[in-house]
PDB file of N, CA and C in Angstrom:
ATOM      1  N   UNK A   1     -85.761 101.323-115.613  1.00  0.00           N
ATOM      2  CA  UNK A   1     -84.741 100.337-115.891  1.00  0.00           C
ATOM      3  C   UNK A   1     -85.320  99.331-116.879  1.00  0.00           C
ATOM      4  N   UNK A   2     -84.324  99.004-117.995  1.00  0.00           N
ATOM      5  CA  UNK A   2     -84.930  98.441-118.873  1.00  0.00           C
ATOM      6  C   UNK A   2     -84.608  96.707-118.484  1.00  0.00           C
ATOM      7  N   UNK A   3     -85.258  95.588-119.077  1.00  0.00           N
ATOM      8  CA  UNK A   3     -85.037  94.234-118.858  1.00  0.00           C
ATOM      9  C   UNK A   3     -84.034  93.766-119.489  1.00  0.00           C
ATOM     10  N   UNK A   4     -83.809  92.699-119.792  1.00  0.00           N
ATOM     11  CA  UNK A   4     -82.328  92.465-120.815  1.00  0.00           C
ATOM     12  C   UNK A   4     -82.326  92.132-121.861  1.00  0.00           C
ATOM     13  N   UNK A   5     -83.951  91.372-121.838  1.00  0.00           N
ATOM     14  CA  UNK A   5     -84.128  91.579-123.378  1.00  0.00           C
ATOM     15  C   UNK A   5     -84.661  92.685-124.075  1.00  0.00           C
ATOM     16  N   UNK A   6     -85.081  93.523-123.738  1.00  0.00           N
ATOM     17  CA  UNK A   6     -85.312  94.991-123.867  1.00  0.00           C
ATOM     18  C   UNK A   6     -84.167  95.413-124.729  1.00  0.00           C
ATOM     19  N   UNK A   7     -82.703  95.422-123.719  1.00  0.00           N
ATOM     20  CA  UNK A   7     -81.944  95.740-124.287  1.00  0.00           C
ATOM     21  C   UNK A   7     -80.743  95.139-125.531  1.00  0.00           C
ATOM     22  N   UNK A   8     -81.336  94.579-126.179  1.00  0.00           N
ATOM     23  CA  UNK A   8     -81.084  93.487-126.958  1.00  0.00           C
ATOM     24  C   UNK A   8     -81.858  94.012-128.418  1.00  0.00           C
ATOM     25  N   UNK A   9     -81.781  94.300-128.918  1.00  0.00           N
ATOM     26  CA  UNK A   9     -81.952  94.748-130.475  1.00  0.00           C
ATOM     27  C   UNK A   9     -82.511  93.444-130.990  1.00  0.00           C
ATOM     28  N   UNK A  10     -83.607  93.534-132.332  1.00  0.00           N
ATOM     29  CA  UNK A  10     -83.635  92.524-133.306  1.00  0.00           C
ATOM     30  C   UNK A  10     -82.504  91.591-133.731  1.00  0.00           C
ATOM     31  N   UNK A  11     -81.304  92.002-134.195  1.00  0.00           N
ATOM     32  CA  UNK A  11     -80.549  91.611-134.366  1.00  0.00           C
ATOM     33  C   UNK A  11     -79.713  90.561-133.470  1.00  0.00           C
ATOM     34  N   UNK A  12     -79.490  90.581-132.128  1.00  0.00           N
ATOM     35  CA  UNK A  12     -79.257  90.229-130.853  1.00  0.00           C
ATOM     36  C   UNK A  12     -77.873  90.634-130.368  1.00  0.00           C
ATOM     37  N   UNK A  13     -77.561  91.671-131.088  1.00  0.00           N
ATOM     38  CA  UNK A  13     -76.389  92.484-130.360  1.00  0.00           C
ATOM     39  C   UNK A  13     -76.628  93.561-129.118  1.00  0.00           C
ATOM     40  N   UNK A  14     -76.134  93.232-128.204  1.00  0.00           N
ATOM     41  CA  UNK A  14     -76.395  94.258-127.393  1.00  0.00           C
ATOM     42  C   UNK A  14     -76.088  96.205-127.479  1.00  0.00           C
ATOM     43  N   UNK A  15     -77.054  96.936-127.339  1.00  0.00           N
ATOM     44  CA  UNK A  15     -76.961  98.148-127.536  1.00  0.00           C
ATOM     45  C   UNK A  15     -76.320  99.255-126.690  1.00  0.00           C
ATOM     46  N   UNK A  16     -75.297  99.949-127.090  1.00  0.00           N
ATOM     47  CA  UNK A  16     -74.781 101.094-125.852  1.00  0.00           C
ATOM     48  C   UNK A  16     -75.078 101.633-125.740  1.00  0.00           C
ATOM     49  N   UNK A  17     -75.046 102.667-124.789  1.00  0.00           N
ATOM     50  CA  UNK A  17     -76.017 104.085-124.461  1.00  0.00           C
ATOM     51  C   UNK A  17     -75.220 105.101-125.057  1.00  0.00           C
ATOM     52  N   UNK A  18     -75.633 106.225-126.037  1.00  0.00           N
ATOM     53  CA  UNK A  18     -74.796 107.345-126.278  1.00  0.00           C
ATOM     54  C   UNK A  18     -74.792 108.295-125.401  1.00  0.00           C
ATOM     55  N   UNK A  19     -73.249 108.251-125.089  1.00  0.00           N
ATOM     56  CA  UNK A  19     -73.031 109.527-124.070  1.00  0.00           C
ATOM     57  C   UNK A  19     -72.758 111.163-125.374  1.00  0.00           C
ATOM     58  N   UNK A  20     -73.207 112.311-124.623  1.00  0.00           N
ATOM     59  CA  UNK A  20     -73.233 113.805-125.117  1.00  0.00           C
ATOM     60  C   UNK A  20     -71.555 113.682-124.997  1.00  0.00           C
ATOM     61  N   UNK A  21     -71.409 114.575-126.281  1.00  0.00           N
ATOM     62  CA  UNK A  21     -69.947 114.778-126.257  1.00  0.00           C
ATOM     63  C   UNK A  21     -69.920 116.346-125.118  1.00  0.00           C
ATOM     64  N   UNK A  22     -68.731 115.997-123.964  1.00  0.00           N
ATOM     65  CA  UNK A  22     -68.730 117.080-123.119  1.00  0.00           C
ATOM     66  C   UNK A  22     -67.284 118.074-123.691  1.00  0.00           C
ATOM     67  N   UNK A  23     -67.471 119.245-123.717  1.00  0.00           N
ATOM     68  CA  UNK A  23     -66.748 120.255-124.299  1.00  0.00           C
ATOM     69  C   UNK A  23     -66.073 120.561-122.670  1.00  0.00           C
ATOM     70  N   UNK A  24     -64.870 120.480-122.751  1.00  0.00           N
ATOM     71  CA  UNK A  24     -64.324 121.189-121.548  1.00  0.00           C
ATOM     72  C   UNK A  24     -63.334 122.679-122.162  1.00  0.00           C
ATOM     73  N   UNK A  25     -63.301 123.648-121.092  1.00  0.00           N
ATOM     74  CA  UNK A  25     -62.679 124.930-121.507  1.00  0.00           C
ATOM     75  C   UNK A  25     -61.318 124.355-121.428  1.00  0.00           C
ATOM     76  N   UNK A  26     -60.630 125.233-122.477  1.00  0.00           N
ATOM     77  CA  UNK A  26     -59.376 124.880-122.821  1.00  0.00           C
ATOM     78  C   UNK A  26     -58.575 126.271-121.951  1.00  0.00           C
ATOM     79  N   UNK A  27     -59.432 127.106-120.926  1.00  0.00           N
ATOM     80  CA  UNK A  27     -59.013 127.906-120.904  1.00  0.00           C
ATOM     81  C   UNK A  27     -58.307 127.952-119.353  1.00  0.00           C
ATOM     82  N   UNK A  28     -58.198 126.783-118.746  1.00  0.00           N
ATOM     83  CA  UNK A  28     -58.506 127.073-117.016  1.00  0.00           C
ATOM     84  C   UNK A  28     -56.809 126.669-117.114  1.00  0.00           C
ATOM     85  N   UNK A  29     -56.095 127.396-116.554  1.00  0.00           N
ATOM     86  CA  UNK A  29     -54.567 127.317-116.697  1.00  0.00           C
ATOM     87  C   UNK A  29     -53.662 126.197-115.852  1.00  0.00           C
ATOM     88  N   UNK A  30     -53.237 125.780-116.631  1.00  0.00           N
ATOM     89  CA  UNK A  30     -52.144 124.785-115.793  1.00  0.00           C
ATOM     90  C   UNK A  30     -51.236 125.654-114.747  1.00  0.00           C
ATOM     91  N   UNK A  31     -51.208 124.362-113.742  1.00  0.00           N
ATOM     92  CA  UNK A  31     -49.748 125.011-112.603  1.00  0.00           C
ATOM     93  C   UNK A  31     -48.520 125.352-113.569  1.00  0.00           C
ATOM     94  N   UNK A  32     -47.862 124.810-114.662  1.00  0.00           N
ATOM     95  CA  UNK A  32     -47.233 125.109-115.128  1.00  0.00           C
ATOM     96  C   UNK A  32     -47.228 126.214-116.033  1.00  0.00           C
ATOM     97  N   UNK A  33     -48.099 126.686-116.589  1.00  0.00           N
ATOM     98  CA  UNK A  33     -48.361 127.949-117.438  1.00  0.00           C
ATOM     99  C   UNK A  33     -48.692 129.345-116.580  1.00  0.00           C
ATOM    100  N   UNK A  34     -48.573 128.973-115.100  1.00  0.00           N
ATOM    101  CA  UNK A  34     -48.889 130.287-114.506  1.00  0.00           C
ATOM    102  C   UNK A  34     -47.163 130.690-114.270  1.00  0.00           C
ATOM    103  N   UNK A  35     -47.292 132.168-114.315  1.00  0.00           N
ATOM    104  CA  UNK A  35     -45.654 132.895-114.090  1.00  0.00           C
ATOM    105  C   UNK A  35     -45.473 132.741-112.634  1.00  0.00           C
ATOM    106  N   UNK A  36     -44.102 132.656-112.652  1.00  0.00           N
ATOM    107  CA  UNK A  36     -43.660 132.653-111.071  1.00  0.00           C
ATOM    108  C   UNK A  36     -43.765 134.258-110.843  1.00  0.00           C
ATOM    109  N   UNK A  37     -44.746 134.916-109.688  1.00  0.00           N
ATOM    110  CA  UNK A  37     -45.186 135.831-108.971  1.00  0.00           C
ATOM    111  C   UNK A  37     -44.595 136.263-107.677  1.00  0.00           C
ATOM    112  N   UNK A  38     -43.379 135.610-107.203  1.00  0.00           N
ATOM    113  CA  UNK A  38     -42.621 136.080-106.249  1.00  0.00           C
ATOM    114  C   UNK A  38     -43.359 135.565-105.067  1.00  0.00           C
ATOM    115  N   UNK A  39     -44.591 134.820-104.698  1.00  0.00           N
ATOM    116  CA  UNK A  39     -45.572 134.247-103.752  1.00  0.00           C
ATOM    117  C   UNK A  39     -46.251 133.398-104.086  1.00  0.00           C
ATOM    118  N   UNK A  40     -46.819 132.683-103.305  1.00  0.00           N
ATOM    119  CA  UNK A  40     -47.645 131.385-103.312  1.00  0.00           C
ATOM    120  C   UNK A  40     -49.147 131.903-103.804  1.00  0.00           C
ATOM    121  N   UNK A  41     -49.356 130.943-105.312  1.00  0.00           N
ATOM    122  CA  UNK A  41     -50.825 131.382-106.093  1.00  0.00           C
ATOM    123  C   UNK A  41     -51.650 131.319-105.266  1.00  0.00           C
ATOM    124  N   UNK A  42     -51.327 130.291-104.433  1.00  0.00           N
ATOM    125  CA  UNK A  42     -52.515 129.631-103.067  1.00  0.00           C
ATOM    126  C   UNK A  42     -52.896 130.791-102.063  1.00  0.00           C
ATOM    127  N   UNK A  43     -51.301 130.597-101.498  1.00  0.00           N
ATOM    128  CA  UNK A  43     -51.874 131.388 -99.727  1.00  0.00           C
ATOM    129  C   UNK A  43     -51.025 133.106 -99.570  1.00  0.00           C
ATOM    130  N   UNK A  44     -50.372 132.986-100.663  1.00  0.00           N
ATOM    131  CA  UNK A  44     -49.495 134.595-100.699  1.00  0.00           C
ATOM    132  C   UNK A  44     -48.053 134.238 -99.837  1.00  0.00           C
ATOM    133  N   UNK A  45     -48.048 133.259 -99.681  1.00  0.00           N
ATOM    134  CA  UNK A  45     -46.214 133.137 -98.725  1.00  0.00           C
ATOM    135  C   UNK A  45     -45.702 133.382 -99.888  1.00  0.00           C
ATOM    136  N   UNK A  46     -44.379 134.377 -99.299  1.00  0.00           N
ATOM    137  CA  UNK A  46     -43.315 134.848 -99.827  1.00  0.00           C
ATOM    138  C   UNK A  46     -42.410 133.876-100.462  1.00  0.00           C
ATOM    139  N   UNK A  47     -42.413 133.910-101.917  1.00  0.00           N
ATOM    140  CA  UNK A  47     -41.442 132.768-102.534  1.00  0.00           C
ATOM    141  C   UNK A  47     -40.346 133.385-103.178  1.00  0.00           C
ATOM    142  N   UNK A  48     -39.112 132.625-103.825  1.00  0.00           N
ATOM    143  CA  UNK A  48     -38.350 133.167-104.640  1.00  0.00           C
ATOM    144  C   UNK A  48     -38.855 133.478-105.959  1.00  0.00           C
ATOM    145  N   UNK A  49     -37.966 133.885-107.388  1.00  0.00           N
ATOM    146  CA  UNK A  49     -38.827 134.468-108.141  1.00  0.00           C
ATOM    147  C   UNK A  49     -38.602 132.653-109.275  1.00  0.00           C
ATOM    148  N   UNK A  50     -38.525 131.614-108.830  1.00  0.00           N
ATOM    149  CA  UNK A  50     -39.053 130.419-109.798  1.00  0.00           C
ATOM    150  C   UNK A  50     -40.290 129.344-109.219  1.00  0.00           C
ATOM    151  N   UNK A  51     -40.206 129.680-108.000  1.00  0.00           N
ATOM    152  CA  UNK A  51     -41.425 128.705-107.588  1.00  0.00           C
ATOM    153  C   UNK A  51     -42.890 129.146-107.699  1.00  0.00           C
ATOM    154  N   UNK A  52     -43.419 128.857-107.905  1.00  0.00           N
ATOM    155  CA  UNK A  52     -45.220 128.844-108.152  1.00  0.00           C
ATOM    156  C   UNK A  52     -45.956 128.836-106.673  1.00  0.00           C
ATOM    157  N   UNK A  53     -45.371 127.835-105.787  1.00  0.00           N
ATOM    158  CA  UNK A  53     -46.083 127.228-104.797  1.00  0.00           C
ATOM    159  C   UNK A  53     -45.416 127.004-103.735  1.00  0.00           C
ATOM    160  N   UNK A  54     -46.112 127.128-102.559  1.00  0.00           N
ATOM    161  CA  UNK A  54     -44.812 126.923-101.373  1.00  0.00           C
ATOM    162  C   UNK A  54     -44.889 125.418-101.635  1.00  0.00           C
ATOM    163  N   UNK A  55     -45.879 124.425-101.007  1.00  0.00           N
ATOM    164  CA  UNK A  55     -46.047 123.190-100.910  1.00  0.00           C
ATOM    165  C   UNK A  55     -47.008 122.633-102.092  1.00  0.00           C
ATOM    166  N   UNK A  56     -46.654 120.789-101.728  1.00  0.00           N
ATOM    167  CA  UNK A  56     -47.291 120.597-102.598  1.00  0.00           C
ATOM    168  C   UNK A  56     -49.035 120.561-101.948  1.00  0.00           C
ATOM    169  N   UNK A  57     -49.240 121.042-100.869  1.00  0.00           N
ATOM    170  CA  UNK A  57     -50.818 120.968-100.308  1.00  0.00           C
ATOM    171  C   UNK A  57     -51.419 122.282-100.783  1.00  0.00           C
ATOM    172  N   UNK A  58     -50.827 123.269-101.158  1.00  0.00           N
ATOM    173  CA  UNK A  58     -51.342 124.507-101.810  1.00  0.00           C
ATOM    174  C   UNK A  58     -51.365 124.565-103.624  1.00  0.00           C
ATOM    175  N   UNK A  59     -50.199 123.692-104.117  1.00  0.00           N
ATOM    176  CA  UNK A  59     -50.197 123.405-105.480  1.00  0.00           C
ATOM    177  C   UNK A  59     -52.014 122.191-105.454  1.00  0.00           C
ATOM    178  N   UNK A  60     -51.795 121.618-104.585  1.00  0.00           N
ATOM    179  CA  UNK A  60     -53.466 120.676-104.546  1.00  0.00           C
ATOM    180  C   UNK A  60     -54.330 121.338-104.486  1.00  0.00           C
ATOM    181  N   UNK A  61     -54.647 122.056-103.732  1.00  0.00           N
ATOM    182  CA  UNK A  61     -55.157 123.471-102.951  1.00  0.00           C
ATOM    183  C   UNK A  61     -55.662 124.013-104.570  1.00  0.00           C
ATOM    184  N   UNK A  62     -54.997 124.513-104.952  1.00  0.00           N
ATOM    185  CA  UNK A  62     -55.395 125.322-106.227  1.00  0.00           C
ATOM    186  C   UNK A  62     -56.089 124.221-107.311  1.00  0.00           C
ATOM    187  N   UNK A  63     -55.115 123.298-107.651  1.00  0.00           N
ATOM    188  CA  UNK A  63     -56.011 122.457-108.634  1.00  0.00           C
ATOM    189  C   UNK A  63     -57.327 122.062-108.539  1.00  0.00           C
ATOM    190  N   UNK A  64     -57.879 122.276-106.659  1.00  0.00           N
ATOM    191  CA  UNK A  64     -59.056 121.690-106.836  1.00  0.00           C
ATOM    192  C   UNK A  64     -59.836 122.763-106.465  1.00  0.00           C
ATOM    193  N   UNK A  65     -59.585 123.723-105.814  1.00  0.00           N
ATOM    194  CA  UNK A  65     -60.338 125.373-106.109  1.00  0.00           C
ATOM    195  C   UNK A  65     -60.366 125.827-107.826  1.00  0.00           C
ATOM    196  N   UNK A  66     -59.425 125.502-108.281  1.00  0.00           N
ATOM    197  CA  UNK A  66     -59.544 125.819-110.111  1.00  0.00           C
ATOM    198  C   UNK A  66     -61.000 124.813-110.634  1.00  0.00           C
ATOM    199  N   UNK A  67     -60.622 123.620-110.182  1.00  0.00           N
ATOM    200  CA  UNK A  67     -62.023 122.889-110.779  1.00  0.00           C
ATOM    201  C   UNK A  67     -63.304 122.589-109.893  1.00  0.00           C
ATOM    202  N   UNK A  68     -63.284 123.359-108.825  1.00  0.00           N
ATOM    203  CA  UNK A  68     -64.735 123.732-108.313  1.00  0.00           C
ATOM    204  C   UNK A  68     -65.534 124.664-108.897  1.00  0.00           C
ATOM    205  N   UNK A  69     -64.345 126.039-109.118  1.00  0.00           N
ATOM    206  CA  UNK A  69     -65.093 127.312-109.569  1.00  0.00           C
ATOM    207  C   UNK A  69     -64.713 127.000-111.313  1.00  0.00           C
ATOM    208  N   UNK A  70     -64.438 126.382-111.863  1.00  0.00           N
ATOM    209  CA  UNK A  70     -65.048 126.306-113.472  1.00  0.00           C
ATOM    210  C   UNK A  70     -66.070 126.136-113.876  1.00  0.00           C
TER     211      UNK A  70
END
């Protein structure tokens, strides 16, 4: 950990830390870009042929199983 005048430049402007530019995949699919499959993406319950999801705890369900396993 640096002191504060440490972090203080000649000049006496204080300095920011550069963050890495993070690349995220453009590839991990929205709830909306998946086709309605006649069942729940989540748990397989039997749906009609426009819904995606039975509930919204399985539409959650997926968004955060999609961004564990990315």
């Amino acid at each position: 950990m640096e002191t504060t005048q440490e972090s203080f430049p000649e000049n006496g402007l204080a300095t920011e830390p550069v963050l890495a530019a993070v690349a995220v995949p453009s590839v991990m699919p929205s709830r909306a870009s998946l086709p309605a499959k006649g069942s729940c993406w989540y748990c397989e319950k039997p749906l009609d042929s426009v819904r995606r999801f039975c509930g919204k705890t399985c539409a959650d369900s997926f968004d955060e199983e999609a961004e564990f396993t990315r």
